[in-house]
Protein backbone atom coordinates (compact mmCIF):
# COMPACT_ATOMS: atom_id res chain seq x y z
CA UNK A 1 -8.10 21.99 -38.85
CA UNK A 2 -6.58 20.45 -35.92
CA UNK A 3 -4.21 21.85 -33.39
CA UNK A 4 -2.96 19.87 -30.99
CA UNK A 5 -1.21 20.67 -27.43
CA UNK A 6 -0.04 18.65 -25.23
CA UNK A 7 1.57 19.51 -21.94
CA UNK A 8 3.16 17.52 -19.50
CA UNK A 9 2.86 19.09 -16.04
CA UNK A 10 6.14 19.70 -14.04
CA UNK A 11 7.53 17.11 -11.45
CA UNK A 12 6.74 18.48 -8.00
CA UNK A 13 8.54 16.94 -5.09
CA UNK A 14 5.09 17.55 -2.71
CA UNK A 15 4.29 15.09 -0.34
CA UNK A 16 1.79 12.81 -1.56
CA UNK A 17 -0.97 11.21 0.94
CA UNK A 18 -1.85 8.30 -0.45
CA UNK A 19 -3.55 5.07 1.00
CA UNK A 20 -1.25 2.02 1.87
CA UNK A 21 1.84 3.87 1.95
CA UNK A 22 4.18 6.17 3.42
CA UNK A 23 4.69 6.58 7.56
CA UNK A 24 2.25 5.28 10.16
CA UNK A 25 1.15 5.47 13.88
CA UNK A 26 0.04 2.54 15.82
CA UNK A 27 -2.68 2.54 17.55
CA UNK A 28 -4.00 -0.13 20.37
CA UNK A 29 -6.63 -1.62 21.56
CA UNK A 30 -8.22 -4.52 23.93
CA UNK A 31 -11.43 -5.85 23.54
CA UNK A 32 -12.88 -6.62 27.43
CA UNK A 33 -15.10 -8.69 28.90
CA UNK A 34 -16.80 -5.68 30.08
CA UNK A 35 -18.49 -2.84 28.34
CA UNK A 36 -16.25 0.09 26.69
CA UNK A 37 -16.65 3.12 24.68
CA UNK A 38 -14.05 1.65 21.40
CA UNK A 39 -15.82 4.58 19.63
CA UNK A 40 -14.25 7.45 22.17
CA UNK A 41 -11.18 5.71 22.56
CA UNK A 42 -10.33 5.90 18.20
CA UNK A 43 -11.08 9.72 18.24
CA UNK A 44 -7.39 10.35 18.79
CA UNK A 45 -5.17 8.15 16.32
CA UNK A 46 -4.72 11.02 14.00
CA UNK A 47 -0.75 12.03 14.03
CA UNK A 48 -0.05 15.40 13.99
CA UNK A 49 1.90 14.55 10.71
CA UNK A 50 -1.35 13.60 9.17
CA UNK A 51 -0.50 10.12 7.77
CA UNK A 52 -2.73 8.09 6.06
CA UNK A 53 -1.30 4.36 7.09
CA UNK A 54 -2.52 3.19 10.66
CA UNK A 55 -1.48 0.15 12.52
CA UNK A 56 -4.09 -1.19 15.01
CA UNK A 57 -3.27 -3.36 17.19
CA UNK A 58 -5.63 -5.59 18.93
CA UNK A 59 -5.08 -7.43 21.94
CA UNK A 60 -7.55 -10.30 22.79
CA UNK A 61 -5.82 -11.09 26.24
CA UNK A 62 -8.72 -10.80 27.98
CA UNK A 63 -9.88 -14.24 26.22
CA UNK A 64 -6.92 -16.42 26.08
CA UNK A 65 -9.34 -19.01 28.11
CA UNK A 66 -12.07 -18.66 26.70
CA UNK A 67 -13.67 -18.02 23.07
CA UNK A 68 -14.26 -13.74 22.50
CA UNK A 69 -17.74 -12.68 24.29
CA UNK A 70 -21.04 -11.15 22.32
CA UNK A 71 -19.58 -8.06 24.22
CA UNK A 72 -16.03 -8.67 22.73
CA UNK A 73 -17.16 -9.09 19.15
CA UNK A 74 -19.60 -5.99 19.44
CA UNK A 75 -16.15 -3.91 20.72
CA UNK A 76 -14.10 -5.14 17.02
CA UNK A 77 -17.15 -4.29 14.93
CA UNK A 78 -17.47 -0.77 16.53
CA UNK A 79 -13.98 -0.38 16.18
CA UNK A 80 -13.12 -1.15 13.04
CA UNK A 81 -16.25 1.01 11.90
CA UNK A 82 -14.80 3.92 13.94
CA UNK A 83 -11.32 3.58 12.49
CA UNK A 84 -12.65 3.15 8.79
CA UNK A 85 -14.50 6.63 9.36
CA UNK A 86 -11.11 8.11 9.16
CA UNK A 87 -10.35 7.56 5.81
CA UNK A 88 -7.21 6.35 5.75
CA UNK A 89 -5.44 2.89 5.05
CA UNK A 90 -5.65 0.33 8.15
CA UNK A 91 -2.96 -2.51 8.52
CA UNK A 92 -4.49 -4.64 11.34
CA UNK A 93 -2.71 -7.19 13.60
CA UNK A 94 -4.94 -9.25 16.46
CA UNK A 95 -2.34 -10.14 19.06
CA UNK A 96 -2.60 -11.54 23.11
CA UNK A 97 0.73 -10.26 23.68
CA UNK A 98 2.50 -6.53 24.21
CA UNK A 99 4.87 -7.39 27.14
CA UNK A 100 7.11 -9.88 24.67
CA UNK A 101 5.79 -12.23 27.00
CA UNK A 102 4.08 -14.37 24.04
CA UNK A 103 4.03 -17.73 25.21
CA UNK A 104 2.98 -17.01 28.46
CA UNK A 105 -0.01 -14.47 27.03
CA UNK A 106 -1.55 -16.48 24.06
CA UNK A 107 -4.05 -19.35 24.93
CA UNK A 108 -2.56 -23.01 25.45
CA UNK A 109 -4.92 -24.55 22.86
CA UNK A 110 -4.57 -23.74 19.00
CA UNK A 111 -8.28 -24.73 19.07
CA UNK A 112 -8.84 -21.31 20.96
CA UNK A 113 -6.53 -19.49 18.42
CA UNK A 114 -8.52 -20.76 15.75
CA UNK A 115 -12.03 -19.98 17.02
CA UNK A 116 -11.19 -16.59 17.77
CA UNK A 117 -9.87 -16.59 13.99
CA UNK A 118 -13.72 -18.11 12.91
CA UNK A 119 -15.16 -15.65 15.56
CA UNK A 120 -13.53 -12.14 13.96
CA UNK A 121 -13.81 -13.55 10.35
CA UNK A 122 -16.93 -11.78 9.53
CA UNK A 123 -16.22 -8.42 11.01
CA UNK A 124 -12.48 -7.95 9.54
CA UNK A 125 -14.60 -8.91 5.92
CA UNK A 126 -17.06 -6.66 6.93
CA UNK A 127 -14.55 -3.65 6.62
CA UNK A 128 -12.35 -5.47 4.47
CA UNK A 129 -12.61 -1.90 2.06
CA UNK A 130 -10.54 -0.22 4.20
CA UNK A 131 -8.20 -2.71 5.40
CA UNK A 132 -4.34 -2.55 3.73
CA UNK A 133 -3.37 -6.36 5.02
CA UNK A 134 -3.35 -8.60 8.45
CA UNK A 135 -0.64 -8.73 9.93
CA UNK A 136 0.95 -12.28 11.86
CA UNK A 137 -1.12 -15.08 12.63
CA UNK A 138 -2.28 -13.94 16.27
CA UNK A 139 0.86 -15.85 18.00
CA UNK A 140 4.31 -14.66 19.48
CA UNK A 141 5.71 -11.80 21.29
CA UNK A 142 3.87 -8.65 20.11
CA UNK A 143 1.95 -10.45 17.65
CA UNK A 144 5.53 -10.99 15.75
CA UNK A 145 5.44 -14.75 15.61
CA UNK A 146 8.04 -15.65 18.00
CA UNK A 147 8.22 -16.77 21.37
CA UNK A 148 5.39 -18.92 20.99
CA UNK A 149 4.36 -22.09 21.29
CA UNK A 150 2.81 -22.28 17.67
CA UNK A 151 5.91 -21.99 15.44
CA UNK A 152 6.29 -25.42 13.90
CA UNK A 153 5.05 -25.78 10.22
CA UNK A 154 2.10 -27.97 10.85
CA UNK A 155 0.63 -24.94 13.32
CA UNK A 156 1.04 -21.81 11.38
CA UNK A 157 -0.06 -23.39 8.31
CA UNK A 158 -3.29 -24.36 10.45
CA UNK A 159 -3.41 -20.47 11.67
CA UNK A 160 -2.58 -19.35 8.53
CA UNK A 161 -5.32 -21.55 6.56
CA UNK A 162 -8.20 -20.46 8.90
CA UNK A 163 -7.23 -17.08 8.99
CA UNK A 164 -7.34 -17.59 4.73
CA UNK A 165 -10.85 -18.67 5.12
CA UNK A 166 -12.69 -16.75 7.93
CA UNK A 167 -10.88 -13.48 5.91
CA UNK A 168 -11.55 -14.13 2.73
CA UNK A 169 -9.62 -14.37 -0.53
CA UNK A 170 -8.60 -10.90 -1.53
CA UNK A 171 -7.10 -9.64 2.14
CA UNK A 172 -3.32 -9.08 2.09
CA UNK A 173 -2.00 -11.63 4.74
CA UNK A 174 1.78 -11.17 6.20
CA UNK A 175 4.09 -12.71 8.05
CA UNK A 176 7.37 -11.99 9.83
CA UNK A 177 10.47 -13.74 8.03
CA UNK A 178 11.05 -15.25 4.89
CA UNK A 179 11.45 -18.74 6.05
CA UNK A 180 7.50 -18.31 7.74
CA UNK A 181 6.60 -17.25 3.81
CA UNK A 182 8.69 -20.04 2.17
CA UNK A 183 6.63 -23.00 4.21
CA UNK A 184 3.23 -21.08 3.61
CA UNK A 185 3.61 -20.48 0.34
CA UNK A 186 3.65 -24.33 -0.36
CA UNK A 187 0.17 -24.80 0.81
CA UNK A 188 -2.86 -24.82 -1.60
CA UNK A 189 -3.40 -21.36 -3.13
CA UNK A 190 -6.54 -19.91 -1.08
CA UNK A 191 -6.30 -16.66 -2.63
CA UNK A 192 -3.61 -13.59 -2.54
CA UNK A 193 0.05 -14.13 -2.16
CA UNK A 194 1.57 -13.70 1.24
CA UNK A 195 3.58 -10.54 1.81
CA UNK A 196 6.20 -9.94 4.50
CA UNK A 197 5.90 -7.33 7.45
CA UNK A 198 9.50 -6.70 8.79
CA UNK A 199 10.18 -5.41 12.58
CA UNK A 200 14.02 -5.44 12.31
CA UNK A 201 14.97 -3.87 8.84
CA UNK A 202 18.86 -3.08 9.09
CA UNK A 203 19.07 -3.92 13.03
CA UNK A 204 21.71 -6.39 11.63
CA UNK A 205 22.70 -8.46 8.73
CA UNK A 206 20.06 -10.39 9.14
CA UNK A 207 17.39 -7.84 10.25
CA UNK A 208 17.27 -9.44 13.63
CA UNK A 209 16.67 -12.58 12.54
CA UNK A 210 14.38 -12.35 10.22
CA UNK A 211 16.48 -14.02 7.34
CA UNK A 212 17.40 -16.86 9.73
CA UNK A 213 15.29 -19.77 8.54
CA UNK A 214 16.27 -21.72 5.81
CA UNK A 215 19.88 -20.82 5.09
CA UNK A 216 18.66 -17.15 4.31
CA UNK A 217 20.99 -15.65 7.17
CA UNK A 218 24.23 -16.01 5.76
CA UNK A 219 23.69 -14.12 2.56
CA UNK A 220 21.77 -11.02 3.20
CA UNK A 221 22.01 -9.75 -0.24
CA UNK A 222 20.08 -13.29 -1.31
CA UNK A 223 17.94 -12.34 1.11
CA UNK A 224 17.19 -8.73 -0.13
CA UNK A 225 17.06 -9.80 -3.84
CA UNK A 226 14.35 -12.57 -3.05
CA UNK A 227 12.08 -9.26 -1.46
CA UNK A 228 12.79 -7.47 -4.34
CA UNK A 229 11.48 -10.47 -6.57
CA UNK A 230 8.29 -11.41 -4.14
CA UNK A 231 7.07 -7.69 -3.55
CA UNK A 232 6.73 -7.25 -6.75
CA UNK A 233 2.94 -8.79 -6.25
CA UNK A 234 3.12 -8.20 -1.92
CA UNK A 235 3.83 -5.76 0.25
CA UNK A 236 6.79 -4.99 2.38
CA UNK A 237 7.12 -3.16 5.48
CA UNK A 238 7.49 -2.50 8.91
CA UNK A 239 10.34 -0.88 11.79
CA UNK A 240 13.81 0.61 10.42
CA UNK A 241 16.23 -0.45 13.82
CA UNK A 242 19.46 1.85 14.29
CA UNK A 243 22.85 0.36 13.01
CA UNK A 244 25.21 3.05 11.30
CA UNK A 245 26.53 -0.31 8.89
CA UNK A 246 22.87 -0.43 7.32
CA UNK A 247 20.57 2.22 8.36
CA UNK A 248 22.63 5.34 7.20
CA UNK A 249 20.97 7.47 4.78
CA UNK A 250 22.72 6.18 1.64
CA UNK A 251 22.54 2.54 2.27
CA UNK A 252 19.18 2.42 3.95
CA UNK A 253 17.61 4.02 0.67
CA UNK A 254 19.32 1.50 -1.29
CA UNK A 255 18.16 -1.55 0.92
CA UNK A 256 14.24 -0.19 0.82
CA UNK A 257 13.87 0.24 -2.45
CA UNK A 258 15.71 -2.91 -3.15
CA UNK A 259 13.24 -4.73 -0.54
CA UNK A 260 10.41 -2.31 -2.37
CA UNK A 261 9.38 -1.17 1.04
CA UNK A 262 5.92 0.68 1.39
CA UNK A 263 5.18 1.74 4.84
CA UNK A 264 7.89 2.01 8.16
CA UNK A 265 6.92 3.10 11.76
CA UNK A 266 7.00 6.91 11.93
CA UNK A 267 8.08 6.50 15.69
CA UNK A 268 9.91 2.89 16.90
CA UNK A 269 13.26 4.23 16.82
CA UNK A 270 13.89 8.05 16.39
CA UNK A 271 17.60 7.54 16.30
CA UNK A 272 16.77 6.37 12.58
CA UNK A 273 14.60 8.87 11.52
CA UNK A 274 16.62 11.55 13.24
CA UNK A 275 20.15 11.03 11.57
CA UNK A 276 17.83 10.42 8.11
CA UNK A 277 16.68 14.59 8.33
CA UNK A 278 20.19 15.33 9.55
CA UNK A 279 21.12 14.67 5.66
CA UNK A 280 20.75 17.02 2.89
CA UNK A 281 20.10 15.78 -0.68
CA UNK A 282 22.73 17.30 -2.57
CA UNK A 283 21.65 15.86 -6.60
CA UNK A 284 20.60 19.10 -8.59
CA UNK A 285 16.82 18.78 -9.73
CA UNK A 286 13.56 19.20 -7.66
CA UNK A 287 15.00 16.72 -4.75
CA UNK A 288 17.88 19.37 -4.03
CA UNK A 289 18.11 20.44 -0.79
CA UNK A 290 15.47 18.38 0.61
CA UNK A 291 15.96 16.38 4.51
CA UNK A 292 16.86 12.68 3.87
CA UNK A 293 13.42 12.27 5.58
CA UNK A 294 11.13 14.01 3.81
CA UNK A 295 13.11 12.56 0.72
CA UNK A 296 12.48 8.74 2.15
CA UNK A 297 8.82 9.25 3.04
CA UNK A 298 8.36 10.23 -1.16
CA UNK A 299 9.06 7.52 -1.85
CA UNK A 300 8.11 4.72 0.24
CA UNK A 301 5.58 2.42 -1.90
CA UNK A 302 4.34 3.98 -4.97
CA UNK A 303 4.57 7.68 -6.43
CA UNK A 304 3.18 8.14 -9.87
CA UNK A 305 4.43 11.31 -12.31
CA UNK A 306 3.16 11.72 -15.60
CA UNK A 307 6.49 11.91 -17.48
CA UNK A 308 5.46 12.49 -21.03
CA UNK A 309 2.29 13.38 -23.10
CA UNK A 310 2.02 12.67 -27.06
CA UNK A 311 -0.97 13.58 -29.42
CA UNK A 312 -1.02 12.65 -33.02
CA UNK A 313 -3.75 13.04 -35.39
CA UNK A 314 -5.37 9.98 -37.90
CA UNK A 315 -6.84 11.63 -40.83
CA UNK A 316 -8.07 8.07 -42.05
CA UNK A 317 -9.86 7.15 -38.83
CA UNK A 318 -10.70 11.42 -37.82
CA UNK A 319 -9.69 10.35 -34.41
CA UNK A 320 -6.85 12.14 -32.13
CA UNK A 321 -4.85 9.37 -30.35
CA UNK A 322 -3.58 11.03 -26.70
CA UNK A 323 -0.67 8.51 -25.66
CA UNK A 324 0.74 9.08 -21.36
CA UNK A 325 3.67 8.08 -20.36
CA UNK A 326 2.99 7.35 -16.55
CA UNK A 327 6.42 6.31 -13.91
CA UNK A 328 6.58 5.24 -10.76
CA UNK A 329 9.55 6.41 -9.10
CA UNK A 330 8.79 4.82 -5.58
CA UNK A 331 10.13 1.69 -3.80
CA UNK A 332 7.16 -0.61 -4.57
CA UNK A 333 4.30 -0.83 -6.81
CA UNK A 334 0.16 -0.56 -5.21
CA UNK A 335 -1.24 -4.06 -4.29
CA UNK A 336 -4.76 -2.70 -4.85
CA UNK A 337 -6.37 -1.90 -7.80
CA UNK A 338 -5.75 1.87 -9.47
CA UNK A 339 -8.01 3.10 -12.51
CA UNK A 340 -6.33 5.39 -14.82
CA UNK A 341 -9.44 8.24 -16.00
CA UNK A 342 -9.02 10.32 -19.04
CA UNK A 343 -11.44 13.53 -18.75
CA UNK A 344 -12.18 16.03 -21.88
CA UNK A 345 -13.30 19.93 -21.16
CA UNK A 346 -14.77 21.93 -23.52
CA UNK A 347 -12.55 25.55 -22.79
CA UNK A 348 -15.96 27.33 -22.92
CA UNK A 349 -18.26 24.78 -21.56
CA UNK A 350 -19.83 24.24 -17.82
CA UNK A 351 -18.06 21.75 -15.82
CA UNK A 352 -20.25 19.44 -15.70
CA UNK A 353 -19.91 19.18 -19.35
CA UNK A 354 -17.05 17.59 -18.70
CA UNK A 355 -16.87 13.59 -20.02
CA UNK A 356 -14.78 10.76 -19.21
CA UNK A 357 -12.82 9.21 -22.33
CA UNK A 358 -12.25 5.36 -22.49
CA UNK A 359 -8.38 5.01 -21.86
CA UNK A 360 -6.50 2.10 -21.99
CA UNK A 361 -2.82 0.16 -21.27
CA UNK A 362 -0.59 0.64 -24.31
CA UNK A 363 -0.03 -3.24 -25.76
CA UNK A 364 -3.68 -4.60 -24.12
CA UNK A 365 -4.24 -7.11 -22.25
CA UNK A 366 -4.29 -6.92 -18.38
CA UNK A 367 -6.86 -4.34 -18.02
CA UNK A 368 -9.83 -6.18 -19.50
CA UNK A 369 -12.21 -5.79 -22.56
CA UNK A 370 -12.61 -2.07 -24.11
CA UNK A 371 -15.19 0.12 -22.20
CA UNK A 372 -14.51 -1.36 -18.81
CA UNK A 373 -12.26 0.13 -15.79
CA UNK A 374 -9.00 -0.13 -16.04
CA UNK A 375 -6.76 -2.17 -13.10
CA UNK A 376 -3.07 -0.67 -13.55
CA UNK A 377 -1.86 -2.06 -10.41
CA UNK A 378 -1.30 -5.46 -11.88
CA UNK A 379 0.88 -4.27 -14.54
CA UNK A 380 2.62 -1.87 -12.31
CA UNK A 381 3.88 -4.90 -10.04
CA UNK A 382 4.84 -6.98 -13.66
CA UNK A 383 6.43 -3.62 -15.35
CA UNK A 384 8.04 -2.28 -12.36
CA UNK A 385 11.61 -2.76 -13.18
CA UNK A 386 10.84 -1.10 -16.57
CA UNK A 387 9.42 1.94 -14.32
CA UNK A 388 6.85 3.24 -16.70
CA UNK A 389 3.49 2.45 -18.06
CA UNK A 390 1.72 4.39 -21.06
CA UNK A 391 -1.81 4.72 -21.62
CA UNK A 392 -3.76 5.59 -24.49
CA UNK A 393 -7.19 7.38 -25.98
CA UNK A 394 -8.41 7.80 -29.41
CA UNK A 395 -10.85 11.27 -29.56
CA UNK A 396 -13.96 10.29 -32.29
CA UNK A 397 -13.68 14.23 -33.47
CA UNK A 398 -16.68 14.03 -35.84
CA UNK A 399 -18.68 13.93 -32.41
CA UNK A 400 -16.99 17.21 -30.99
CA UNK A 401 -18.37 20.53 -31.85
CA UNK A 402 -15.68 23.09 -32.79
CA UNK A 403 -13.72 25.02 -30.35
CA UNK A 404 -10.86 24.81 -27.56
CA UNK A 405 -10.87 21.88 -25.46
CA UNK A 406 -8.58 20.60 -22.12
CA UNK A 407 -7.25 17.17 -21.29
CA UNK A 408 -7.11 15.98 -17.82
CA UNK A 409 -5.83 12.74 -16.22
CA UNK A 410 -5.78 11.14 -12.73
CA UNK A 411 -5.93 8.10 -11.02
CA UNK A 412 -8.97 6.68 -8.92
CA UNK A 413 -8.66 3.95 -5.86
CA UNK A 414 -12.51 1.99 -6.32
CA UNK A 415 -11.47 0.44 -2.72
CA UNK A 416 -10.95 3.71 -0.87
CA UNK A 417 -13.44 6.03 -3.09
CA UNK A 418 -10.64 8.85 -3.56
CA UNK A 419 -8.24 9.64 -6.32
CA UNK A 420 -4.54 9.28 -5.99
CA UNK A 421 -2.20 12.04 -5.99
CA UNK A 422 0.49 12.53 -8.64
CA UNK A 423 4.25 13.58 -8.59
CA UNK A 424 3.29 16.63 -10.79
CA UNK A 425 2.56 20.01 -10.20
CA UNK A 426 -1.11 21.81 -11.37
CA UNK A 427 -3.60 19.22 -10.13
CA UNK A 428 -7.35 20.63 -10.39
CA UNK A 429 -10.92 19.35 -9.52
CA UNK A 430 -10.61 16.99 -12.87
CA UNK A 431 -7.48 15.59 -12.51
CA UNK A 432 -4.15 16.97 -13.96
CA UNK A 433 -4.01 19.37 -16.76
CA UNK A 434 -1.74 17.53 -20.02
CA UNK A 435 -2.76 20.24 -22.66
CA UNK A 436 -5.28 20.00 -25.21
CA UNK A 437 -6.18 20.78 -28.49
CA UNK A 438 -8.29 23.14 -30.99
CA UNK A 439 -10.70 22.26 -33.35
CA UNK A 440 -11.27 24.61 -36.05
């Protein structure tokens, strides 16, 4: 006889620290001519907060005449090293400029630009693991792409091209307006999509220019509905500016998860954050109550729940089929690759009798052939709008002895070796309890 019981484990509204989401610091750097401890100086970009996201910024100032020094390349390496040590998500952005001084800062030859591009190439692939996406293409005012020289089409698609190549393939690239990713995206496909890193979200009605190429200015909701199209397969992210018209509570959760936004500055302009914990969320549930902060930061980029948890029983083929029902209530899907892991517990067994159970995407196909690791962040991009995924696992019980046994799912990031937390309540060592069954 077979009993079956499954459980779905409650909602929680927990924050969730997950890589390439949520709030972030920045932290900055300069690479020198002369000798420096980059090692000592990284020790301190933790946030009290304890986000996972980090920007670091790098200047390269100190070689806007010349190309970067054995001693400058040796400072990047040991950097990036030191910064991957902490675990977290990186979003990187070389830069010559902090003063918004660009065009005076950067070198006067694109030819330097693009060397130092060939020069870094091998250590940014070297930690690539740990690296979210690039921002920029080295030029402009703070790295932002304005107020420099190289704006025209024929020079970022240069910049854009070698950074392509000296990066590699699979690094998320971004730059700073739409119009920037409409005359990129024309060029030969060299590998990812281009994603969009935004420094003046709701400043204005055109984010402070940032829809202002291309006829995108005049019609911000265009605008918004071509992000919500695009970051479907890129990310989305950046600085929330103070303007009561867009950035109050109501509308500025609107207009992020419209633009599926993933990570915003914890710190740029407090008068944002500030009137966002001033608000109370007043919908009855598990959100009740909550500061419009907290409530914004749970849902920047992705948050998974398990929402529902079937088992039904084939006498024909003595298997137990275990369907989950998996949503993503955040702003955005992931842009790297998440593997869904089914694990089975005997009640009365040792854990490390535990076993891993083959599950799959309900309906095939993008995942791969049966017995390999599943990829769910594919389909979470392509199903977003539906919300929900469900997965599925068919139990061979002819090969289980009798007794009690537990079901446990979670979700596992290959790129950052750590699993991903769920919306739920009750995770434990082997993921998230969903019932069980008894064999008798």
């Amino acid at each position: 006889m077979l009993i079956l019981k499954p459980s779905c484990p409650p909602e929680s509204s927990v924050r969730l620290i997950n890589p390439e989401r949520g709030f972030f610091a920045i932290f900055r750097a300069e690479l020198t001519l002369q000798a420096q401890d980059v090692t000592k100086l990284s020790e301190a970009v933790f946030t009290p907060e304890g986000d996972d996201l980090l920007l670091c910024e790098i200047s390269l100032r100190h070689f806007a005449d010349c190309g970067i020094s054995a001693e400058g390349l040796r400072q990047a390496r040991e950097l990036l090293s030191a910064l991957k040590a902490r675990n977290g998500s990186l979003i990187l952005r070389f830069l010559y400029d902090w003063d918004g001084k660009g065009m005076a800062a950067e070198p006067r030859s694109l030819d330097l630009i693009l060397e130092h591009i060939r020069q870094l190439g091998p250590i940014v692939s070297e930690h690539s693991n740990g690296i979210f996406l690039h921002q920029g293409l080295f030029t402009g005012s703070w790295g932002e792409m304005h107020g420099t020289r190289y704006s025209s089409p024929d020079d970022m698609a240069k910049l854009y091209l070698a950074q392509r190549e000296a990066f590699g393939p699979d690094l998320l690239l971004c730059v700073r307006t739409i119009g920037q990713l409409r005359h990129l995206e024309k060029l030969p496909c060299l590998g990812r999509s281009i994603g969009l890193y935004n420094d003046g979200m709701m400043g204005s009605a055109s984010d402070l220019g940032s829809y202002a190429s291309d006829g995108y200015q005049a019609d911000r909701e265009e605008a918004l509905l071509l992000q919500n199209r695009v970051c479907l397969n890129v990310p989305n992210g950046g600085e929330a500016i103070y303007n009561p018209r867009y950035s109050d509570f109501s509308e500025a959760f609107k207009t992020l998860r419209k633009m599926r936004v993933s990570y915003l500055n914890r710190y740029h302009d407090p008068r944002v954050l500030d009137a966002w914990a001033k608000t109370r969320i007043s919908t009855p549930g598990i959100w009740y109550g909550m500061d419009g902060l907290s409530y914004m930061e749970r849902h920047l980029g992705y948050r998974y729940v398990i929402s529902d948890v079937s088992m039904s029983k084939s006498l024909l083929k003595k298997t137990l089929r275990v369907r989950i029902e998996v949503s993503n209530i955040g702003f955005a899907p992931p842009y790297h690759k998440l593997y869904p892991k089914l694990t089975l517990r005997k009640d009365d067994a040792p854990s490390q009798s535990s076993y891993e159970i083959d599950c799959m995407p309900e309906g095939g196909s993008p995942y791969g052939s049966p017995g390999k690791k599943r990829d769910m962040s594919h389909a979470a991009g392509k199903r977003a709008e539906a919300g929900s995924m469900a997965f599925f696992s068919e139990i061979k019980l002819p090969e289980l002895p009798r007794g009690s046994f537990r079901l446990y799912f979670s979700l596992w990031s290959e790129k950052y070796g750590r699993e991903i937390f769920l919306g739920n309540e009750g995770p434990k060592d082997l993921g998230y309890p969903i019932g069980g069954f008894e064999l008798t």
